[in-house]
Structures are given as C-alpha cells and as structure tokens.
C-alpha atoms as a PDB file:
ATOM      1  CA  UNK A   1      80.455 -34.189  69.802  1.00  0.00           C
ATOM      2  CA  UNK A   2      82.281 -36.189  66.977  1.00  0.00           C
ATOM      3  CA  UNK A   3      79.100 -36.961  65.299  1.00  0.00           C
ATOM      4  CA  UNK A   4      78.396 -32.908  65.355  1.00  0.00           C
ATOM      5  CA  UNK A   5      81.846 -31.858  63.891  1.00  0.00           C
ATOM      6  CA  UNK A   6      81.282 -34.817  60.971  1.00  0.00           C
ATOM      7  CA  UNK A   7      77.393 -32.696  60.384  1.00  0.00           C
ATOM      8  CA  UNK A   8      79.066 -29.888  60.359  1.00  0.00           C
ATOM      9  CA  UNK A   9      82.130 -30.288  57.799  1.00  0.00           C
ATOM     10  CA  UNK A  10      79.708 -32.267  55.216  1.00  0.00           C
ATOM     11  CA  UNK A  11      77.211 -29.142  55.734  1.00  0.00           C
ATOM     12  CA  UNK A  12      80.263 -27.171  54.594  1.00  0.00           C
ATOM     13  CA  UNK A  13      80.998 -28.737  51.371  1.00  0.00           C
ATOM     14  CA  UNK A  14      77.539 -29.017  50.274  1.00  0.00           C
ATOM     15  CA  UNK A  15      77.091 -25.050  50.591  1.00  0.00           C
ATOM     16  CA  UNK A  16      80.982 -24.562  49.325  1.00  0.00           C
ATOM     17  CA  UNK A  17      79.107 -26.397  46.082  1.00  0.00           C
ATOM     18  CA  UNK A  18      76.595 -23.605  45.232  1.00  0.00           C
ATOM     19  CA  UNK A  19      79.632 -20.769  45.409  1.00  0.00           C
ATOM     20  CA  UNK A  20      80.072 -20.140  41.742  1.00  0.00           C
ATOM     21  CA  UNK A  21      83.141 -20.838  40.348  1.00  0.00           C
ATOM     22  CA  UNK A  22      83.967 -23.041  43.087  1.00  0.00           C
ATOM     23  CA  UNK A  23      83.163 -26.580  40.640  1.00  0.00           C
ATOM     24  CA  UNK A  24      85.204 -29.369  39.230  1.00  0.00           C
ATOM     25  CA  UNK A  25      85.131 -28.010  35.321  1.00  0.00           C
ATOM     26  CA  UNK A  26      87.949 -29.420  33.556  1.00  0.00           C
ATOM     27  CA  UNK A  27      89.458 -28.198  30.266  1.00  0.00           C
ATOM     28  CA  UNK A  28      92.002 -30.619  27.919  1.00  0.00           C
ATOM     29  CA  UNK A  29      93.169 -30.411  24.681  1.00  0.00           C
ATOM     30  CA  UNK A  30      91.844 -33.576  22.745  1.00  0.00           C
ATOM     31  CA  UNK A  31      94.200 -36.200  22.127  1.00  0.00           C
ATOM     32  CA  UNK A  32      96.502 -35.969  25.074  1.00  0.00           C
ATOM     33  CA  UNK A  33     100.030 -36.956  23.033  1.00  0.00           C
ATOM     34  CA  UNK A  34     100.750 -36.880  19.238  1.00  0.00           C
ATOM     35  CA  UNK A  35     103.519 -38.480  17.421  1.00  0.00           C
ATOM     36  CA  UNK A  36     104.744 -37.904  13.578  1.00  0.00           C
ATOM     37  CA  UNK A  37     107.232 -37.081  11.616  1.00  0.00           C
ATOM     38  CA  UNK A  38     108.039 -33.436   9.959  1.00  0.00           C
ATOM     39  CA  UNK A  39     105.704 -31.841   8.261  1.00  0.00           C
ATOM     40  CA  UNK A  40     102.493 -34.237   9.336  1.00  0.00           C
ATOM     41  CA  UNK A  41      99.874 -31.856  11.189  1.00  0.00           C
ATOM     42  CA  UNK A  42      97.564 -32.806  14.483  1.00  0.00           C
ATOM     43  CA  UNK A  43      94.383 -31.616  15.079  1.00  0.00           C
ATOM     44  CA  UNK A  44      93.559 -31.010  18.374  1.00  0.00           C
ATOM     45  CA  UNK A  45      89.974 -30.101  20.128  1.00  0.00           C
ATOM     46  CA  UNK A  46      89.463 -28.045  22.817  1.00  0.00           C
ATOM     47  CA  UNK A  47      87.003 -29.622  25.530  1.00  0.00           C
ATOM     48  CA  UNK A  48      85.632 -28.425  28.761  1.00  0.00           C
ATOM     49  CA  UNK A  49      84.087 -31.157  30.395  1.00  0.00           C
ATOM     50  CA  UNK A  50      80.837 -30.067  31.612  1.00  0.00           C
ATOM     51  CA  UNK A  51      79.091 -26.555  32.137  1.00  0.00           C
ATOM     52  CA  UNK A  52      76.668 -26.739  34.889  1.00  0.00           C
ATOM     53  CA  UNK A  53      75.519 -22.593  34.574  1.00  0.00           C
ATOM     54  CA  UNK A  54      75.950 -23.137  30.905  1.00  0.00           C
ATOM     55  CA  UNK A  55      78.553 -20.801  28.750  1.00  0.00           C
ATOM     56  CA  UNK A  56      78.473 -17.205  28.052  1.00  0.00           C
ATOM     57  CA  UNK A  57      82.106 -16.854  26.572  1.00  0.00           C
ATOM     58  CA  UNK A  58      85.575 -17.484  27.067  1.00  0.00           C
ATOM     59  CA  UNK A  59      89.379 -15.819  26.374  1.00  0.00           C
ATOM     60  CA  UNK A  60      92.085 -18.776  26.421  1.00  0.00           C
ATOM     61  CA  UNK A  61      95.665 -18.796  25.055  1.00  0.00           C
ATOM     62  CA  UNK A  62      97.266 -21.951  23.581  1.00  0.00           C
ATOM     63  CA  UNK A  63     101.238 -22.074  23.434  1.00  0.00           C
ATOM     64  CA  UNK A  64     103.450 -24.810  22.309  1.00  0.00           C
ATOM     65  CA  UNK A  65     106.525 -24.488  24.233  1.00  0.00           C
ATOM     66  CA  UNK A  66     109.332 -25.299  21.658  1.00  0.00           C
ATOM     67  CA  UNK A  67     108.374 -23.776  18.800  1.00  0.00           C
ATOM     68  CA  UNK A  68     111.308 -24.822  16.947  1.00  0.00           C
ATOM     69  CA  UNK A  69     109.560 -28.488  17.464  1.00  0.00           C
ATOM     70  CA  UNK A  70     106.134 -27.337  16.097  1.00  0.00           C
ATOM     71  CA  UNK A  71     103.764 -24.246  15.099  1.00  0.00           C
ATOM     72  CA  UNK A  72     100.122 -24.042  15.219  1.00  0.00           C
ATOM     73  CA  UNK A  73      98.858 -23.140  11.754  1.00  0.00           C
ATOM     74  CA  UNK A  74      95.460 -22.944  11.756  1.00  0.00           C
ATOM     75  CA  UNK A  75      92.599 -22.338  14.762  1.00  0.00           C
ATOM     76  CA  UNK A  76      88.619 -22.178  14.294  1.00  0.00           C
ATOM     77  CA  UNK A  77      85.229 -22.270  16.346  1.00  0.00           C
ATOM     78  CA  UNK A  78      82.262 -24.874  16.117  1.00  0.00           C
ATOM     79  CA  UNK A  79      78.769 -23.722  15.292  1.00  0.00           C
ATOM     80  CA  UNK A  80      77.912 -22.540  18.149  1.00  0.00           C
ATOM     81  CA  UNK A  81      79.829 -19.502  18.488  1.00  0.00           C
ATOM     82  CA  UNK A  82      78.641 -16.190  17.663  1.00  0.00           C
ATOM     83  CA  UNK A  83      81.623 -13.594  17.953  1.00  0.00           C
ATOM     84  CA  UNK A  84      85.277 -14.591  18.042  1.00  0.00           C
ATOM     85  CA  UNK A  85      88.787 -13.313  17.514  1.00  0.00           C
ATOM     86  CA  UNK A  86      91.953 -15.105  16.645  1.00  0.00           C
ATOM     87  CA  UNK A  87      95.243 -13.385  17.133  1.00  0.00           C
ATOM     88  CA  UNK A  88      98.211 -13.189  15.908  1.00  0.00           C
ATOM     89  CA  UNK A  89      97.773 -14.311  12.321  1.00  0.00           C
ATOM     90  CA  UNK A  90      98.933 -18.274  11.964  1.00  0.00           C
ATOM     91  CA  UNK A  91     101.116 -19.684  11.603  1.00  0.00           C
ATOM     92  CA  UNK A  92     102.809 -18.849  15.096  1.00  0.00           C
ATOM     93  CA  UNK A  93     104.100 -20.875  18.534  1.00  0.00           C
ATOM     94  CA  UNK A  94     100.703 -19.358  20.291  1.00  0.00           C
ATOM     95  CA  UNK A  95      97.409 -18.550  19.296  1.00  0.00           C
ATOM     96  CA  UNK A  96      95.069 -16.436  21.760  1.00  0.00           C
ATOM     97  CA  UNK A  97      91.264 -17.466  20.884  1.00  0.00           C
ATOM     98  CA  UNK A  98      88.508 -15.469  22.531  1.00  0.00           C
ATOM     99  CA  UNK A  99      84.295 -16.585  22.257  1.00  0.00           C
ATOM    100  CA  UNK A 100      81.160 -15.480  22.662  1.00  0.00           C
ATOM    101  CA  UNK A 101      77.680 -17.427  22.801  1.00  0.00           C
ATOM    102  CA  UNK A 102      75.651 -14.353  22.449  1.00  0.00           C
ATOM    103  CA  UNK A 103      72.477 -16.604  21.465  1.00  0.00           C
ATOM    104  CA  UNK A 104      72.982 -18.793  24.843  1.00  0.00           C
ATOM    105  CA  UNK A 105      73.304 -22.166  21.939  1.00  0.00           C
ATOM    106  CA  UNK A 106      75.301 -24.183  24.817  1.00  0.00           C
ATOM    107  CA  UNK A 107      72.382 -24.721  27.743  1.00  0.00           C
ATOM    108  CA  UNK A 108      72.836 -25.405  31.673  1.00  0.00           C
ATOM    109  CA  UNK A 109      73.876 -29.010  32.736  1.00  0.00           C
ATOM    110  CA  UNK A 110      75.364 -29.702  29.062  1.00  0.00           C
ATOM    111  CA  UNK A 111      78.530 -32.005  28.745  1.00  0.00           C
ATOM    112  CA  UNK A 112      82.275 -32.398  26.568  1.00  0.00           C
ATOM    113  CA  UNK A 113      81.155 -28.805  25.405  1.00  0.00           C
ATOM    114  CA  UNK A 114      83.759 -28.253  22.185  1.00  0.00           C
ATOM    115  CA  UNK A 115      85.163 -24.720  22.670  1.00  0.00           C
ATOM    116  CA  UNK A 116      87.387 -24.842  19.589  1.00  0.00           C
ATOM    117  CA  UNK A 117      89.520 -26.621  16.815  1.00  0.00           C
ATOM    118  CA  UNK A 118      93.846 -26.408  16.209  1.00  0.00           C
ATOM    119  CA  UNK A 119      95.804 -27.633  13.660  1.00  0.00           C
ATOM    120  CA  UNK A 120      99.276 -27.783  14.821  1.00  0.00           C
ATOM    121  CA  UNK A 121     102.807 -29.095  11.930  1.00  0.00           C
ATOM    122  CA  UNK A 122     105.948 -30.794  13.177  1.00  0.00           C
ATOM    123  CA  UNK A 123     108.820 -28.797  12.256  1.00  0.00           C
ATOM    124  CA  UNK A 124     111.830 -31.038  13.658  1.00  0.00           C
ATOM    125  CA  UNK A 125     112.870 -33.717  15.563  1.00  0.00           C
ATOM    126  CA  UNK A 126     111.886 -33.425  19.557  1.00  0.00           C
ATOM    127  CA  UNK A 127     108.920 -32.930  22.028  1.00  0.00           C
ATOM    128  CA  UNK A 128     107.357 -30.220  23.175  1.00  0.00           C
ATOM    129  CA  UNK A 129     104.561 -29.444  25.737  1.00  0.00           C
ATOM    130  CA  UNK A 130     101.273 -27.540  24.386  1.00  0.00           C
ATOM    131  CA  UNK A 131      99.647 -25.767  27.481  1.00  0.00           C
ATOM    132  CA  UNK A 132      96.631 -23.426  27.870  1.00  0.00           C
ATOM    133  CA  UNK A 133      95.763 -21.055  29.780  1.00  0.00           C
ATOM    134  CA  UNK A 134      92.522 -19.405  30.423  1.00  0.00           C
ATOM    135  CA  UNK A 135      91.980 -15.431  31.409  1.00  0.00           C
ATOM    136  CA  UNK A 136      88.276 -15.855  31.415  1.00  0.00           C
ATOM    137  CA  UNK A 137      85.548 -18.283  31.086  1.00  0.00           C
ATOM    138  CA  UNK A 138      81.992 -17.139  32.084  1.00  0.00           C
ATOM    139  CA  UNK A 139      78.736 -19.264  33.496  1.00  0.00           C
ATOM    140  CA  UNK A 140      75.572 -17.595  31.194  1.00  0.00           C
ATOM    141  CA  UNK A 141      74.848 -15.735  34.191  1.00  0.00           C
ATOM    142  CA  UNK A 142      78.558 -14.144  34.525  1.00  0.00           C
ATOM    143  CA  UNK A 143      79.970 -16.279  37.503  1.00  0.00           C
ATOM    144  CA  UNK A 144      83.345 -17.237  36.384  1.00  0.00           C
ATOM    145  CA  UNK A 145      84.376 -20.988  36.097  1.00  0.00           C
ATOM    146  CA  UNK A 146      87.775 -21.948  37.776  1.00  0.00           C
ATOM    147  CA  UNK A 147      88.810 -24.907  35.761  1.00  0.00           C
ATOM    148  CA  UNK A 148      91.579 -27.318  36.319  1.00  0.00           C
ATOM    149  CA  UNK A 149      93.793 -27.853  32.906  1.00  0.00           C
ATOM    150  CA  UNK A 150      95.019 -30.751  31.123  1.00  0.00           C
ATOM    151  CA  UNK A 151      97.751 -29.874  27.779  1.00  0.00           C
ATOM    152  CA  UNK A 152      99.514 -32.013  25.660  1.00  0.00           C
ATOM    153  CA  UNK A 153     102.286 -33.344  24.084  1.00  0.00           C
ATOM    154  CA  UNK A 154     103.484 -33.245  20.591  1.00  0.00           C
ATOM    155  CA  UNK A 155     106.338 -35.563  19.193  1.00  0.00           C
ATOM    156  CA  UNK A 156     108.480 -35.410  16.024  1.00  0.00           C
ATOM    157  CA  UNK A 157     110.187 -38.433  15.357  1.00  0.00           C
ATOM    158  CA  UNK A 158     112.370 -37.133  12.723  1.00  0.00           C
ATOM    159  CA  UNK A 159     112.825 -34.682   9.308  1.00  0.00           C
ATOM    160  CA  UNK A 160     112.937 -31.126   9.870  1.00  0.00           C
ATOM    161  CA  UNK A 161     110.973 -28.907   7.255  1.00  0.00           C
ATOM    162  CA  UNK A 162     111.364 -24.501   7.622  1.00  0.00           C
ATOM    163  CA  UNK A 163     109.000 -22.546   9.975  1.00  0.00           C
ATOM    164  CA  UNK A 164     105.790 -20.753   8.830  1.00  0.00           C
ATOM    165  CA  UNK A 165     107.207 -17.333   9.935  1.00  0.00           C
ATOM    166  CA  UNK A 166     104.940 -17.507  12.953  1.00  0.00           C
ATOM    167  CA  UNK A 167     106.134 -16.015  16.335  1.00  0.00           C
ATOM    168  CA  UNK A 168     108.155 -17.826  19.202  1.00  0.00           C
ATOM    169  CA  UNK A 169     106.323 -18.789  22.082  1.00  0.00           C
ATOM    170  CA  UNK A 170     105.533 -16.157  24.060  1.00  0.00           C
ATOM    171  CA  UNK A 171     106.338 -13.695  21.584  1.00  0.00           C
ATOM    172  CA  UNK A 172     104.010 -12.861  18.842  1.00  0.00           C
ATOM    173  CA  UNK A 173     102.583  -9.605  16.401  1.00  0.00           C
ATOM    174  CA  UNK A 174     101.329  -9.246  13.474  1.00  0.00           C
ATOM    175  CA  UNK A 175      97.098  -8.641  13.028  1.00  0.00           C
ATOM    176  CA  UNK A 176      94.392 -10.794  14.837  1.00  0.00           C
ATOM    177  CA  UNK A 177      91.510 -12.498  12.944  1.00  0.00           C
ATOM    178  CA  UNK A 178      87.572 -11.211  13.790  1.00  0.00           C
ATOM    179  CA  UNK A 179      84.526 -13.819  13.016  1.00  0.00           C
ATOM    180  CA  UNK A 180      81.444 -13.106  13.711  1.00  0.00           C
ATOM    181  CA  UNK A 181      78.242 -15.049  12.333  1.00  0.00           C
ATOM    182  CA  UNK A 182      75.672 -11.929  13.345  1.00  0.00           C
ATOM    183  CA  UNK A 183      74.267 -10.052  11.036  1.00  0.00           C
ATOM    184  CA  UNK A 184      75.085  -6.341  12.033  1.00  0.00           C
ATOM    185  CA  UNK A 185      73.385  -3.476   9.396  1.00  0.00           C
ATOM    186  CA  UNK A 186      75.538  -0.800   8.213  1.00  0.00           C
ATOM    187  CA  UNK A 187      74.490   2.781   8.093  1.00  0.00           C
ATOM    188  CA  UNK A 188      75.700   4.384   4.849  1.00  0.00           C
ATOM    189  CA  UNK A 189      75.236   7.773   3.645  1.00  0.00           C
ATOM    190  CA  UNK A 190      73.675   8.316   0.072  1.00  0.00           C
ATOM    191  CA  UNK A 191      75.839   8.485  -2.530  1.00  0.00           C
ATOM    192  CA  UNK A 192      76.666  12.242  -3.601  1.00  0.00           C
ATOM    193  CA  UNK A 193      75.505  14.118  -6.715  1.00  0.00           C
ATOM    194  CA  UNK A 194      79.125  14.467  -9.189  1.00  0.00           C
ATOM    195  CA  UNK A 195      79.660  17.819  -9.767  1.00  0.00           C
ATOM    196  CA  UNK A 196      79.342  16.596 -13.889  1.00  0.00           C
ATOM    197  CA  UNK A 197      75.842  15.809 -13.290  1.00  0.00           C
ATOM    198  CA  UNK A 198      74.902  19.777 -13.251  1.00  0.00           C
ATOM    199  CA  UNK A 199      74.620  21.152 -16.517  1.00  0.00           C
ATOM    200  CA  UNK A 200      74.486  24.755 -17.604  1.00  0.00           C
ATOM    201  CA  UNK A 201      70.598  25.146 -17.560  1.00  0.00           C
ATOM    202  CA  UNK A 202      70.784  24.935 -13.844  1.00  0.00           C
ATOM    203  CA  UNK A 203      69.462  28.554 -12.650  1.00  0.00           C
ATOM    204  CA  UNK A 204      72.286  29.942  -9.745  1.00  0.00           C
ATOM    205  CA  UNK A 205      70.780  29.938  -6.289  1.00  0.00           C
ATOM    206  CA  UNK A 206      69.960  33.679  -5.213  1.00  0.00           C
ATOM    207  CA  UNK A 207      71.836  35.326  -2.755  1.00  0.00           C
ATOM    208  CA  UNK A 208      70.496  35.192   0.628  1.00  0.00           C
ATOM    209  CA  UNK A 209      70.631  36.901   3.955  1.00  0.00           C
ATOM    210  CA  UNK A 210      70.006  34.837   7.281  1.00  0.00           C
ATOM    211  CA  UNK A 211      68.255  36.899   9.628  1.00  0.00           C
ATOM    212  CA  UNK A 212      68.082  35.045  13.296  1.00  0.00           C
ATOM    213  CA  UNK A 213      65.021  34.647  14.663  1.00  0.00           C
ATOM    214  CA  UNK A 214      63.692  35.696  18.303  1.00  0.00           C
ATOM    215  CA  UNK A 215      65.024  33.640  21.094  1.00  0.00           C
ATOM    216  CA  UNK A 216      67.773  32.522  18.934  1.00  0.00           C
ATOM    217  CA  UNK A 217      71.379  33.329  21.105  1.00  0.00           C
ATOM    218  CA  UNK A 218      75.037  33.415  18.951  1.00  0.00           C
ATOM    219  CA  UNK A 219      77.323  31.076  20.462  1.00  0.00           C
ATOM    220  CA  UNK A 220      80.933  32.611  21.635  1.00  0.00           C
ATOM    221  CA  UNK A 221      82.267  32.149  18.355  1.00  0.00           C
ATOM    222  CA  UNK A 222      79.568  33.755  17.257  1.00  0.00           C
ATOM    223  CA  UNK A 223      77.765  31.397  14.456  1.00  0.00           C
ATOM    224  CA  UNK A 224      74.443  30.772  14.568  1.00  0.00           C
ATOM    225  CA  UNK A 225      73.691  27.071  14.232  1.00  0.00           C
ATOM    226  CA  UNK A 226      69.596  27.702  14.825  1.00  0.00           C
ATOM    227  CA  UNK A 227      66.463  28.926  13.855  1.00  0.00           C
ATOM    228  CA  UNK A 228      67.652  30.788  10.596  1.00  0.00           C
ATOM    229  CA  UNK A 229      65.307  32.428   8.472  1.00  0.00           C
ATOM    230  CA  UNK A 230      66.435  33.161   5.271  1.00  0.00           C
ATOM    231  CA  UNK A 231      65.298  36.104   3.602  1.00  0.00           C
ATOM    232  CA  UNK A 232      66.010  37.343   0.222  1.00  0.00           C
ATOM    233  CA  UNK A 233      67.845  40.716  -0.893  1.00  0.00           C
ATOM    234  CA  UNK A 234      64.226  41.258  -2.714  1.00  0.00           C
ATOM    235  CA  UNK A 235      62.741  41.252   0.264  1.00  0.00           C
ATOM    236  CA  UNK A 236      64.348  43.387   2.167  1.00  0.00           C
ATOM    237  CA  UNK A 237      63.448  47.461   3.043  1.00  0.00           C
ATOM    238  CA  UNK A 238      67.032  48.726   2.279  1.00  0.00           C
ATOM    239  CA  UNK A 239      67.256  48.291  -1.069  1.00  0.00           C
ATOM    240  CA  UNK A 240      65.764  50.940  -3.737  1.00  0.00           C
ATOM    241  CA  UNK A 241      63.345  48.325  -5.403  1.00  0.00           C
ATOM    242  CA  UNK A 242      59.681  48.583  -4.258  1.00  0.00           C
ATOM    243  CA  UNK A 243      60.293  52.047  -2.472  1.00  0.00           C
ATOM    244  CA  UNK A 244      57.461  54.110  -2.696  1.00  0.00           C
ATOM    245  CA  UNK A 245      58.122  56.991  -4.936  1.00  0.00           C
ATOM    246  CA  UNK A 246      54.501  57.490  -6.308  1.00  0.00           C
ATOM    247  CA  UNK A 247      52.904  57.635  -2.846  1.00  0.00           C
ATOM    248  CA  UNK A 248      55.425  60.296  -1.915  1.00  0.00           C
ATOM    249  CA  UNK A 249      55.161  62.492  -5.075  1.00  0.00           C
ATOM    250  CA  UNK A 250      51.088  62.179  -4.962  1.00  0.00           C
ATOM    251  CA  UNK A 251      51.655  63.568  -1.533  1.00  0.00           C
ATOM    252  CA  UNK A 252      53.978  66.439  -2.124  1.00  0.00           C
ATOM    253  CA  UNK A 253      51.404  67.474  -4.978  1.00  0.00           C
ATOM    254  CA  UNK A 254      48.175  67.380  -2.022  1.00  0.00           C
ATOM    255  CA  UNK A 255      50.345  69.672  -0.008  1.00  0.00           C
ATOM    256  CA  UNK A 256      51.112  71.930  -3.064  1.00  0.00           C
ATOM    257  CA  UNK A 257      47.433  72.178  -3.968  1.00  0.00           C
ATOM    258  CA  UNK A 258      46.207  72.851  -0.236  1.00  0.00           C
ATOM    259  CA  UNK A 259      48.803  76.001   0.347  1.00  0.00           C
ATOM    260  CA  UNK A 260      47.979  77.284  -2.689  1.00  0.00           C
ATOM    261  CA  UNK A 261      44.173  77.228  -2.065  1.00  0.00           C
ATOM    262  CA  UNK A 262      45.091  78.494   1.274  1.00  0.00           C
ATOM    263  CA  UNK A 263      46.329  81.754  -0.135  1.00  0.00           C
ATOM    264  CA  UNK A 264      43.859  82.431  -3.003  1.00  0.00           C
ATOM    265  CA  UNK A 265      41.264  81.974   0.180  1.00  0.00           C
ATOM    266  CA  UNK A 266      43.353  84.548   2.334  1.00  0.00           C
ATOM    267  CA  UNK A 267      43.439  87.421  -0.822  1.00  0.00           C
ATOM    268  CA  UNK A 268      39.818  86.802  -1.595  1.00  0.00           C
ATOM    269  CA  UNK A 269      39.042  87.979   2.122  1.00  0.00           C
ATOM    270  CA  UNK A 270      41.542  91.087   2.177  1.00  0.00           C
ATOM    271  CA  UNK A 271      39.998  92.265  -0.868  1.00  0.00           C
ATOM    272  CA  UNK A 272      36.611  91.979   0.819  1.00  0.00           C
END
C-alpha cells in the first residue's frame, strides 16, 4: 500500500510538469549588488533563465525603491525583439518595458534568454532595492510562464549629485517610448493640385444636372450617393434649343393646303 501511494505522488508531479506555466523559469537582474559612488552608472541585464515553450513576449516593470538613492536613465532591447515600448520617458525611479518576438527569433528549449538592458546613476549616499515585477510573459504558443524573481541591490558609498527629473517610485508621467524594427508601409494620399497651378485658359466645367438612375433609392436625408447620371442642360427636352419649330410650321402649312383643296373640290361639285 506504501509502495502504491509513493507511484502515485511521483505520477503526480510528472503530469503537474506538462501544465503550462507550472515550470521553474527564473528571472534576475544581472549583477545581483552594485556599489559606487555618486554619479557612476550600473548596467544591469535582464535574464530569464530558460524558456522551455520558447518566448512570444513579455510586459515587466522595474522600480528602484529609493529613488532619492538612484534613477534609471536609460533602458533598451537586444536584437531579437521586434516591437517594444518604454514608458515613462528616463530618467525616472521605474521604467515599465513591454516585448514582442513577432518573428519567433528566441526557439523552444533555449537558455539565459536576455530580455533587456538598464542603465541605472547613483544619486546619494545609501542602498536601495531594485525589484521587478512581471504582468505578463508568454510561451510562443500563449501559455503564460509563472516565474520566480530575483532583484538587486544598488549602493552609493558617498557624493550626492541632483536628480534627472524622473518620477518617484511608483509614481511616474510624462510620454512612453515605441521601437519597433518592422517595416510597416504607409498609405498616403497623392499630393493635391495648388489652386495656382490653374491658369486662365482652363475652360469652366458646364453646368450639370444629375438625374438618378432606375433602382437608385434617396436615403432619409435625401442625397443620392449612387448611380448618378449626369446629363447636361444641352441635353435636356425643356429647354428651347433643338425644339422643333420647322417640323411644326411644315405641318401647319400641309393642313392649310389640304382644307383649302378641300373647298375648291366642294364648289367645283355645287356648280356641277
């Protein structure tokens, strides 16, 4: 019965394995401690250990605790990321740093995956904590990773120099930063024709009348936004241009001629 229950438990962990985001991913900043004097700047690397489903993208917030002991002045991505955003502007006492591998660069099983680079400046004397925090870090399949977190610690021995004008920890403003290294094409309209580039020679457009064609229904308003025909004033039967005046007077003259050759016929046979 013992031997069952041990079968059993080890069974257990071995499924609990293939649950995504159940895995032992670990995230640190890179070096763990720092030590200077006012003024002298860190660099610091952010590493996740290992990525077993690979890396689709990531949102993670870096804050340095005391930020009357230091400020993070500058932030950046390695090569392989493909969309990012930085915000607030730097310097500040946080910087929130979201990534996208949108051209799957990082692959399945890969190892000390860089996620991204900080510069941070002593400002006075003390120590202060630098912690992250992640809101979202994505397999390339979409199953979130749950990793553990490692910060670290920044030390100014002594001086004092003036902050950058960056925001407290935990407070922030001012614009965000957008990267991206893809290509996207703009659609532009063509440039318009300056009014200056008519001249006088340019004949004046006629006058027209739009005449809807069949099938064509007025919405409520009641413009017509289809199936327009234009037609000129020219064109049209109302106007006194192209009426048929000969046709008429030819005619009036036929019927003139025929009465009148009616009654010559009709005194010709009373006199007979």
């Amino acid at each position: 019965m013992k031997r069952s229950s041990i079968i059993l438990c080890l069974a257990l962990l071995f499924a609990l394995s293939f649950i995504p985001g159940v895995s032992g991913e670990s995230i640190s900043l890179s070096p763990r401690t720092s030590e200077g004097t006012a003024g002298e700047e860190t660099d610091f690397t952010i590493i996740i250990d290992r990525v077993p489903g690979g890396l689709s993208g990531y949102n993670i917030t870096v804050t340095v605790e005391d930020p009357s002991v230091a400020e993070i002045v500058d932030a950046s991505y390695p090569d392989w990321v493909s969309f990012s955003s930085i915000y607030p502007s730097l310097p500040a006492g946080y910087v929130n740093m979201m990534a996208a591998d949108l051209t799957k660069v990082i692959r399945p099983g890969e190892t000390n995956v860089e996620l991204a680079y900080l510069t941070i400046r002593g400002l006075s004397q003390g120590a202060s904590a630098i912690t992250l925090k992640v809101t979202k870090i994505d397999t390339q399949s979409g199953d979130p990773i749950k990793p553990s977190l490692s910060g670290a610690t920044m030390t100014v021995t002594s001086g004092s120099v003036p902050s950058g004008g960056g925001s407290g920890g935990g407070g922030g403003g001012g614009s965000g930063t957008f990267y991206s290294s893809i290509t996207i094409p703009s659609t532009t309209n063509p440039p318009a024709t300056p009014a200056s580039a008519v001249t006088a020679d340019t004949p004046a457009a006629t006058p027209e009348t739009f005449i809807p064609t069949e099938g064509v229904t007025a919405p409520e308003d009641g413009e017509l936004t289809a199936g327009l025909t234009p037609v000129t004033m020219s064109e049209s039967s109302t106007g006194e241009e192209g009426f048929p005046w000969l046709v008429i007077a030819g005619a009036l003259v036929a019927v003139v001629v025929v009465v009148l050759a009616a009654v010559g016929y009709n005194k010709s046979r009373e006199q007979d």
